[in-house]
C-alpha atoms as a PDB file:
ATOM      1  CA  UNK A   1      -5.209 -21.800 -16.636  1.00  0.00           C
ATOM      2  CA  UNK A   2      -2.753 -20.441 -14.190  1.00  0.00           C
ATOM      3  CA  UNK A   3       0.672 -19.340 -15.310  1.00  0.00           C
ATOM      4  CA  UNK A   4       4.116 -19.343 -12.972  1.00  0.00           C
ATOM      5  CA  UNK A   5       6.553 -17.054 -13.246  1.00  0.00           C
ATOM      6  CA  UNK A   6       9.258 -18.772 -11.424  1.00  0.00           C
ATOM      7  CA  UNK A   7       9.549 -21.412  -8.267  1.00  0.00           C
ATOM      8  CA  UNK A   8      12.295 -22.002  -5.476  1.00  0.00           C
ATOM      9  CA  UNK A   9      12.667 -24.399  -2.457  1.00  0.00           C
ATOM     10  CA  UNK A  10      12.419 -22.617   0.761  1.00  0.00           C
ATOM     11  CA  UNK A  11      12.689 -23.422   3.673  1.00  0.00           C
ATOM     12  CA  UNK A  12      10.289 -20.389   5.522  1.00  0.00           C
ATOM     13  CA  UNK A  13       7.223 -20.410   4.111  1.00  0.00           C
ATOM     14  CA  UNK A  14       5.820 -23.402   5.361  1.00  0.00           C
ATOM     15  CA  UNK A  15       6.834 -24.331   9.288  1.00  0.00           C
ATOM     16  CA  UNK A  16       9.189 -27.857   8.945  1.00  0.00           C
ATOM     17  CA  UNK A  17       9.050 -28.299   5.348  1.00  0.00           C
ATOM     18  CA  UNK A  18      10.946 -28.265   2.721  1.00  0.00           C
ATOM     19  CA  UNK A  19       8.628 -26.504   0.078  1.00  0.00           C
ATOM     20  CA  UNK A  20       8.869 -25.805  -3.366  1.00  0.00           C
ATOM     21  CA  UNK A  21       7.662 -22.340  -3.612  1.00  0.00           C
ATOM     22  CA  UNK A  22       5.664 -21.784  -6.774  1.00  0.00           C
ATOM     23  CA  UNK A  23       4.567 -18.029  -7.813  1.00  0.00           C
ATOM     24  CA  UNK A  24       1.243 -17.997  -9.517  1.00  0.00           C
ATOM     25  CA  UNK A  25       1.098 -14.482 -11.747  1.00  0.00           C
ATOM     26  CA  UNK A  26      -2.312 -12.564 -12.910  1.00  0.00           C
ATOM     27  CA  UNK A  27      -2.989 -11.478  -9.102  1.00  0.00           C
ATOM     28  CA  UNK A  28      -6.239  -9.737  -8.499  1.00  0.00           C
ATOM     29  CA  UNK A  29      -5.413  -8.255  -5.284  1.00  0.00           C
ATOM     30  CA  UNK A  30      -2.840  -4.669  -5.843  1.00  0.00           C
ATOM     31  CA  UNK A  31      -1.699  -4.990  -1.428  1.00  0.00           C
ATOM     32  CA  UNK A  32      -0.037  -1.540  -1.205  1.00  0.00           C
ATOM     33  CA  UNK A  33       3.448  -2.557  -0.507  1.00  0.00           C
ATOM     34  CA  UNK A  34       3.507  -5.980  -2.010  1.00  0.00           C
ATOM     35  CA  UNK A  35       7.028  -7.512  -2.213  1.00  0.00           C
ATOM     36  CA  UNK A  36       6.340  -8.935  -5.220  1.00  0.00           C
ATOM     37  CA  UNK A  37       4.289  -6.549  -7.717  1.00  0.00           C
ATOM     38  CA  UNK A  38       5.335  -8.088 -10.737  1.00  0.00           C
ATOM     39  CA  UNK A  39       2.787 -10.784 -10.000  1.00  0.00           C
ATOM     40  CA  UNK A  40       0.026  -8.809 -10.718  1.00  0.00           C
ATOM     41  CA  UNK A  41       0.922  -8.901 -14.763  1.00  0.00           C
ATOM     42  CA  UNK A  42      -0.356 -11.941 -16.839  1.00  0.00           C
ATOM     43  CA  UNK A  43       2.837 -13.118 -17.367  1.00  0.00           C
ATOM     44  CA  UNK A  44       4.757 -16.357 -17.578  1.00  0.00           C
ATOM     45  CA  UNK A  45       4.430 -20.258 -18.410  1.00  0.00           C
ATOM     46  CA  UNK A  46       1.497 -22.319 -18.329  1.00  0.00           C
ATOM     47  CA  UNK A  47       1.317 -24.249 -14.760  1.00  0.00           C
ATOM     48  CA  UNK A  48      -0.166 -27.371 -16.556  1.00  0.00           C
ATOM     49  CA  UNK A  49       0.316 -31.195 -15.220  1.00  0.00           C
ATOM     50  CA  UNK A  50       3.554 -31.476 -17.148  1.00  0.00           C
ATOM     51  CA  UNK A  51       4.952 -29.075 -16.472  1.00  0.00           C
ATOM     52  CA  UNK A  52       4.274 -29.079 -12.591  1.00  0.00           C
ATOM     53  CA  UNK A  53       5.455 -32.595 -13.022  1.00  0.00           C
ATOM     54  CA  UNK A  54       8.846 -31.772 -14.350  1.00  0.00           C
ATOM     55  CA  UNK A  55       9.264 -28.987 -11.514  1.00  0.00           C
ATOM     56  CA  UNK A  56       8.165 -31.663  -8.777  1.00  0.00           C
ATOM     57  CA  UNK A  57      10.410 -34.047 -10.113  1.00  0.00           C
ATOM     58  CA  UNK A  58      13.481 -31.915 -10.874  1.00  0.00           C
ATOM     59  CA  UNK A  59      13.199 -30.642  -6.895  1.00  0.00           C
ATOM     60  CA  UNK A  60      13.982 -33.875  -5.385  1.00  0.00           C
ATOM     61  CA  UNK A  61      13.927 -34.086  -1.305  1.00  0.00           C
ATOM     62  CA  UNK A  62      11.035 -31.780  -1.121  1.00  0.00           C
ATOM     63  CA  UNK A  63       8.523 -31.919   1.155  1.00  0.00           C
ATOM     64  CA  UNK A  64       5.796 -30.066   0.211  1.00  0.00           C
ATOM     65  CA  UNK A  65       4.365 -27.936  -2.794  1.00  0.00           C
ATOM     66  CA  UNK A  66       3.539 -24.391  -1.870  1.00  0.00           C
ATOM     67  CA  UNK A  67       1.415 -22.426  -4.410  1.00  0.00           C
ATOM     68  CA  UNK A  68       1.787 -18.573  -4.020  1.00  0.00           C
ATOM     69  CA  UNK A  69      -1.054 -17.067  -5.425  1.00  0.00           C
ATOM     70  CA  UNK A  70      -3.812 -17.923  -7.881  1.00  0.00           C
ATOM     71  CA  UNK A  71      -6.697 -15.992  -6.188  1.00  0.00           C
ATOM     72  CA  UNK A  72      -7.711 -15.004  -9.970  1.00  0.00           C
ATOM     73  CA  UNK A  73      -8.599 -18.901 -10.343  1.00  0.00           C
ATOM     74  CA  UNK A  74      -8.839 -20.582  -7.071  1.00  0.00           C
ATOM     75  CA  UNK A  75     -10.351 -23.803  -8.544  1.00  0.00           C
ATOM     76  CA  UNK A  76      -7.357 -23.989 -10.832  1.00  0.00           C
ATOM     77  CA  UNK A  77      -5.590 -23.776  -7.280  1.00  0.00           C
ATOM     78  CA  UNK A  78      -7.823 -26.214  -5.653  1.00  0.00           C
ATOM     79  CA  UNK A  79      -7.440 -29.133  -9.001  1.00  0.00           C
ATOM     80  CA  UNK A  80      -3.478 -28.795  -8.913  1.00  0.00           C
ATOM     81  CA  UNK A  81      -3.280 -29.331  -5.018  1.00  0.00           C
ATOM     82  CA  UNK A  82      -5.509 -32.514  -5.773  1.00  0.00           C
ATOM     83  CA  UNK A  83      -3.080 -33.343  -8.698  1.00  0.00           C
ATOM     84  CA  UNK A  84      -0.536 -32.791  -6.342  1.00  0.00           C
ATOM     85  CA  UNK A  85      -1.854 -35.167  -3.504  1.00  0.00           C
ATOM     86  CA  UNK A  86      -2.601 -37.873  -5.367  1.00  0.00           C
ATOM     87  CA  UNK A  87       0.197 -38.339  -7.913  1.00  0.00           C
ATOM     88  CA  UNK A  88       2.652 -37.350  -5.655  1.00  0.00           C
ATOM     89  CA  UNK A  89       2.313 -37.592  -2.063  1.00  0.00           C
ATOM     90  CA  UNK A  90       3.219 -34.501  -0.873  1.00  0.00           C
ATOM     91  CA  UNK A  91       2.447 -31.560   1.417  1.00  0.00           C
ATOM     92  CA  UNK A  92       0.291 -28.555   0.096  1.00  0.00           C
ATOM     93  CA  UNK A  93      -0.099 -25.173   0.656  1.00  0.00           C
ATOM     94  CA  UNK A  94      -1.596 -22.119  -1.009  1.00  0.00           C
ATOM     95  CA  UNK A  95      -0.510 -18.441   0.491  1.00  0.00           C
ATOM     96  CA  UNK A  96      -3.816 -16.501  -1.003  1.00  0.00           C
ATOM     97  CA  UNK A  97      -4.108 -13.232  -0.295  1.00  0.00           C
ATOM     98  CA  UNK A  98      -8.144 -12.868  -0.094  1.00  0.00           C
ATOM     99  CA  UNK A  99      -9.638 -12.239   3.180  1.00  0.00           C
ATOM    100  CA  UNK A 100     -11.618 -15.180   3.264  1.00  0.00           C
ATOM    101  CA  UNK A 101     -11.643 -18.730   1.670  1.00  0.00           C
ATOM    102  CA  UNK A 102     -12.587 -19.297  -1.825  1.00  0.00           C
ATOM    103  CA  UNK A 103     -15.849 -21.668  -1.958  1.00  0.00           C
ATOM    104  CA  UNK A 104     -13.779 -22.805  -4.603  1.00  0.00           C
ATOM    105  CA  UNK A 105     -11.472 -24.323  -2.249  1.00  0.00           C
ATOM    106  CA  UNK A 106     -11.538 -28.020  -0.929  1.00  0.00           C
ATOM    107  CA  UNK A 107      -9.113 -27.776   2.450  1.00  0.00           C
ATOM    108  CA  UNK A 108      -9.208 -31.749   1.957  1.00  0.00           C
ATOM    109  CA  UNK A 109      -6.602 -30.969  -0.912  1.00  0.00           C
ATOM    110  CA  UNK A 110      -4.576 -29.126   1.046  1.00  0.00           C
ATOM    111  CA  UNK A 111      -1.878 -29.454   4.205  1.00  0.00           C
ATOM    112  CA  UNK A 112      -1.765 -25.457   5.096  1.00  0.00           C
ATOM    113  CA  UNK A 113      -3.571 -22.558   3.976  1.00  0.00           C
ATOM    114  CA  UNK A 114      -2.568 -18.832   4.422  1.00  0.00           C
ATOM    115  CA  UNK A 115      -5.144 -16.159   4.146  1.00  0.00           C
ATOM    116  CA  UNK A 116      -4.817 -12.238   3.907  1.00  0.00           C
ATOM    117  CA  UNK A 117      -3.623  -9.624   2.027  1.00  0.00           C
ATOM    118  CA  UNK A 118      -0.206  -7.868   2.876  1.00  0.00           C
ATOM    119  CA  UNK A 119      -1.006  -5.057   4.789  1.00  0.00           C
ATOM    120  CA  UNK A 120       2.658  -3.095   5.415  1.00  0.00           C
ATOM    121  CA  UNK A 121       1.552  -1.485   8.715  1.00  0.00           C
ATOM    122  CA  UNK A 122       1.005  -4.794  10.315  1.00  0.00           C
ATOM    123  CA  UNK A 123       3.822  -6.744   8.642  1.00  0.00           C
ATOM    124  CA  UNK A 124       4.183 -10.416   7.303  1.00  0.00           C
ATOM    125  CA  UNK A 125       3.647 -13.674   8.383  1.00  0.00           C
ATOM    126  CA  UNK A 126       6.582 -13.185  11.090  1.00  0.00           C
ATOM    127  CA  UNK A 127       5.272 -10.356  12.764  1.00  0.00           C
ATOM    128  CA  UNK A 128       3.243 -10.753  15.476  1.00  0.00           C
ATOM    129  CA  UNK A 129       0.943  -7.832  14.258  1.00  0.00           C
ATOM    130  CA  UNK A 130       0.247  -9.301  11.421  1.00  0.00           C
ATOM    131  CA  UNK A 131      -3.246  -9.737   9.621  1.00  0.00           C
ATOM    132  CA  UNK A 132      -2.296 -12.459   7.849  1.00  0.00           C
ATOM    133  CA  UNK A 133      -3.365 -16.154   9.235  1.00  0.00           C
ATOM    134  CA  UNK A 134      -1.627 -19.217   8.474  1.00  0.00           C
ATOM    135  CA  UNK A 135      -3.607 -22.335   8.835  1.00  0.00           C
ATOM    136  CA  UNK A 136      -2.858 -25.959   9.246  1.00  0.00           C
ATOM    137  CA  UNK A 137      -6.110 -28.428   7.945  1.00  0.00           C
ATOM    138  CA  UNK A 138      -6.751 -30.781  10.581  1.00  0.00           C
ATOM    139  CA  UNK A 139      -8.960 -33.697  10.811  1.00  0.00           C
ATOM    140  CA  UNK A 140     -11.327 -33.643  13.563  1.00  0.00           C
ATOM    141  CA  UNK A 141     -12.391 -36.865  15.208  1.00  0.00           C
ATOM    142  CA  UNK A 142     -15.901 -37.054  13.334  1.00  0.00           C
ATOM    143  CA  UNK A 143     -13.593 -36.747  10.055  1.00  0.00           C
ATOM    144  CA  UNK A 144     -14.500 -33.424   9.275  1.00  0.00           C
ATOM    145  CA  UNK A 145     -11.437 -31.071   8.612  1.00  0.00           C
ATOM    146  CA  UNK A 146     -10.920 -27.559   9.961  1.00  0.00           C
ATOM    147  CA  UNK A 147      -8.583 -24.468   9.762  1.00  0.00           C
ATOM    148  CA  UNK A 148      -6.274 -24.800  12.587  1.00  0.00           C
ATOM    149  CA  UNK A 149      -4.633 -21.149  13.034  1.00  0.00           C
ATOM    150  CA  UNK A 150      -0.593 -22.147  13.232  1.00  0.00           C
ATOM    151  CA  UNK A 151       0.476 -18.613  12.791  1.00  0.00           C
ATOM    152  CA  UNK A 152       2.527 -18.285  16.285  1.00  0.00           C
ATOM    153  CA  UNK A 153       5.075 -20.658  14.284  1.00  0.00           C
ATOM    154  CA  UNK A 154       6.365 -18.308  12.335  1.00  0.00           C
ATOM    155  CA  UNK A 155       7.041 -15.445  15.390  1.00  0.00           C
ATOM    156  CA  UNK A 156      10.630 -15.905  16.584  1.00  0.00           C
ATOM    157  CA  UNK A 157      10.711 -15.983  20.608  1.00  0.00           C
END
């Protein structure tokens, strides 16, 4: 089960929402220069349906959910987006920071999707270097959904 170390509403991480930010701990992937180390430990509180619940609920006027992290159990990831969706109607996003998609991973669950590691020579999500890609799931006419690469939304002109 996935553990969360702490959440805030942001208005960045997801282009014209208002997301409850969500960081997942245990993470698998050690990017030299991450911003955010400590989430590497196995630390914090249970992410269970209660208790994602009573964060969702106590964060009124969001738009969106936004999980940061859980590569360490993406179909943990995958059934609280789901949860997510159908009890509440929102937005959601998962910022993973593996190279490619889990297989774990249902985009039907989700709203947005980043993918890659932070690599400090190319810079975040807001750098046009970046190797990060930040994707928006669209449905395609024959009802199939795709990664839509949204990234430029984030580079100020």
């Amino acid at each position: 089960m996935l553990k969360y170390t702490d959440s805030q509403v942001t208005f960045s991480e997801v282009p014209d929402e208002i997301s409850l930010c969500i960081n997942i701990s245990n993470c698998p992937n050690n990017c030299p220069g991450c911003h955010s180390s400590y989430l590497k430990n196995d630390i914090g509180t249970l992410l269970s349906k209660e208790e994602l619940s009573r964060l969702i609920e106590t964060n009124q006027g969001i738009s969106c959910v936004c999980i940061m992290g859980g590569d360490s159990e993406p179909k943990e990831v995958n059934n609280i987006a789901k949860f997510i969706r159908d009890k509440y109607k929102l937005k959601t996003t998962w910022y993973s920071g593996n190279t490619e998609l889990s297989k774990d991973i249902d985009i039907s669950n989700f709203d947005f999707i980043k993918i890659g590691p932070y690599d400090r020579n190319k810079g975040p999500l807001n750098n046009p270097n970046t190797n990060q890609k930040f994707y928006e799931v669209v449905t395609m006419s024959t009802g199939k959904q795709k990664l839509h690469d949204i990234t430029f939304k984030f580079w100020r002109k």
